[in-house]
Protein backbone atom coordinates (compact mmCIF):
# COMPACT_ATOMS: atom_id res chain seq x y z
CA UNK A 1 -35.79 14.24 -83.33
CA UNK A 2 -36.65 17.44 -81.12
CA UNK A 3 -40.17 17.85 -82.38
CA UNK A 4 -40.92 13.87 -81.30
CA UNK A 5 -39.33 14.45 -77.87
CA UNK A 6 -41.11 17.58 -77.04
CA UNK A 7 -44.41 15.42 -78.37
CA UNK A 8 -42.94 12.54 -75.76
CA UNK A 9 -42.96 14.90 -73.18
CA UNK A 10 -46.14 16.90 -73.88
CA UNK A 11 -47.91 13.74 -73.44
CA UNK A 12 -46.68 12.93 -70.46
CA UNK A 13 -47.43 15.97 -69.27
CA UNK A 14 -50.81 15.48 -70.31
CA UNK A 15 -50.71 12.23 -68.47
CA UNK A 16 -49.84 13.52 -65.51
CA UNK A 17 -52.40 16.59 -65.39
CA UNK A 18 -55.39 13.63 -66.22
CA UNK A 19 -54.08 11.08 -62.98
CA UNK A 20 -53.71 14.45 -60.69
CA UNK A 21 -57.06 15.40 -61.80
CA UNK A 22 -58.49 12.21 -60.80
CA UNK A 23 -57.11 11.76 -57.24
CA UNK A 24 -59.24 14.90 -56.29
CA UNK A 25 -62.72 14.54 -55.19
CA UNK A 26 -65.92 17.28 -54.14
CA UNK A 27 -68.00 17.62 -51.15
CA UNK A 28 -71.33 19.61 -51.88
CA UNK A 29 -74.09 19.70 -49.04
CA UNK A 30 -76.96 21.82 -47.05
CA UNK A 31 -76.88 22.99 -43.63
CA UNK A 32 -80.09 22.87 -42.23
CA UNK A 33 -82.40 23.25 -38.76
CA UNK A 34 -83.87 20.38 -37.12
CA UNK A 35 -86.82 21.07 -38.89
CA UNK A 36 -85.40 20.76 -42.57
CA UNK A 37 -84.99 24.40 -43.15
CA UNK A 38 -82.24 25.79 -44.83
CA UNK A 39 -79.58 27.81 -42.35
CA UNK A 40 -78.09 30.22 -44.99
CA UNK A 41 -74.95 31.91 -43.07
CA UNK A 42 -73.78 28.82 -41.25
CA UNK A 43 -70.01 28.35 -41.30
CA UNK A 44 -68.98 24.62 -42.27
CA UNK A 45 -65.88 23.33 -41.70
CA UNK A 46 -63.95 20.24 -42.68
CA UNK A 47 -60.56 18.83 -41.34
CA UNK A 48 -58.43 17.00 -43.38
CA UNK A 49 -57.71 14.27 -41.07
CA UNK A 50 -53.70 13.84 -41.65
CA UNK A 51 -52.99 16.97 -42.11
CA UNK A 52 -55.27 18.57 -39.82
CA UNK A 53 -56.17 21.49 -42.46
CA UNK A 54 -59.37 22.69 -41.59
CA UNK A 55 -61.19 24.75 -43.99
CA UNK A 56 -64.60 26.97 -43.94
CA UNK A 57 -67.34 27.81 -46.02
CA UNK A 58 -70.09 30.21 -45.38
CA UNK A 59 -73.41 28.38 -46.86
CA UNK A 60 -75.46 30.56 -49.39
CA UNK A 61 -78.67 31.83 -49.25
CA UNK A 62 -80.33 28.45 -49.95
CA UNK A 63 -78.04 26.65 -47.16
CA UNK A 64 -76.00 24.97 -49.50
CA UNK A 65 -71.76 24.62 -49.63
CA UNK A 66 -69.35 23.30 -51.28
CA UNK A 67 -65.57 22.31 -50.99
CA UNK A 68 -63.62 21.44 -53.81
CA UNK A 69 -60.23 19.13 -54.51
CA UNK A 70 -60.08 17.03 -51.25
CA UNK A 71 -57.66 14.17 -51.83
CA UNK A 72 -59.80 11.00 -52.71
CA UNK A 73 -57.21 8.95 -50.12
CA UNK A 74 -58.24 11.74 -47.04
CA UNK A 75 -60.38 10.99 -44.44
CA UNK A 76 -62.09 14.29 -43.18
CA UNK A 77 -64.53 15.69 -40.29
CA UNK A 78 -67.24 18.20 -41.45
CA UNK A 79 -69.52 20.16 -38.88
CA UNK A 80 -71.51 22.88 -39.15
CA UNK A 81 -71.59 25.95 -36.56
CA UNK A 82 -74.77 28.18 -36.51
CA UNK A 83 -74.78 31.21 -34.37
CA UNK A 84 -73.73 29.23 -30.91
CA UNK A 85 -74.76 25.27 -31.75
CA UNK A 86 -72.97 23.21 -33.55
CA UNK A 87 -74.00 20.25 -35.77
CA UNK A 88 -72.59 16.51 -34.75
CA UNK A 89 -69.22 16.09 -36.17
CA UNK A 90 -69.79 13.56 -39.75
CA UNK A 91 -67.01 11.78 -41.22
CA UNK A 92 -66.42 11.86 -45.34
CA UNK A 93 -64.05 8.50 -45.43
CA UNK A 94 -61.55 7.60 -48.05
CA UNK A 95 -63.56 4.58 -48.59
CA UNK A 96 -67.02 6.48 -49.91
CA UNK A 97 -66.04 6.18 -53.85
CA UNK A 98 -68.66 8.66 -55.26
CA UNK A 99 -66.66 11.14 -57.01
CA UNK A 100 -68.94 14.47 -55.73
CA UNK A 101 -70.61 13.03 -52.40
CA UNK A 102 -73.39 15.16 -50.74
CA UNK A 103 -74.06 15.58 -47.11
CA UNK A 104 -76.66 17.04 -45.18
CA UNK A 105 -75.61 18.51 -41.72
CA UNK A 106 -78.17 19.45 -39.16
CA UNK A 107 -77.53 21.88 -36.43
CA UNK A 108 -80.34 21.23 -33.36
CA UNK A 109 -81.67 24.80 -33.69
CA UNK A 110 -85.67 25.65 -33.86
């Protein structure tokens, strides 16, 4: 009786673990000049828009960032700053369903 309640309760568990998993999305991108070039050592940040969490990444050598388990039901605000400019403000909505959405933010730099 023990062994098939623990098993009960393991795979619920499980259960759970798979639906939180899924209500979790990724935001990769590239910062880049108005030119197309790459801006490694930009800082991007993104506000979670109920919470007003904001959250930074330093892009790589190649430009590129990445933020990782932003609620799928969030909208958020990304911008990028480079040395004094900014990039225009973008919005990743709650209604974009790819699962790992890209987006390319361009600071107005030469």
């Amino acid at each position: 009786m023990k062994t098939a309640v623990y098993a009960a309760l393991l795979a619920g568990l499980m259960l759970v673990s798979v639906r939180a998993s899924s209500d979790f999305r990724s935001l990769t991108g590239e910062v880049t000049d108005k030119a197309g070039n790459a801006l490694p050592g930009a800082v991007v940040q993104i506000e979670n828009t109920k919470t007003l969490d904001v959250r930074s990444f330093i892009t790589d050598k190649t430009g590129r960032y990445c933020f990782n388990e932003l609620f799928d039901d969030v909208d958020y605000i990304v911008r990028a700053h480079y040395r004094t400019t900014w990039s225009r403000a973008r919005t990743l909505s709650k209604f974009n369903s790819k699962e790992n959405p890209q987006l390319t933010l361009v600071v107005p730099v030469d």
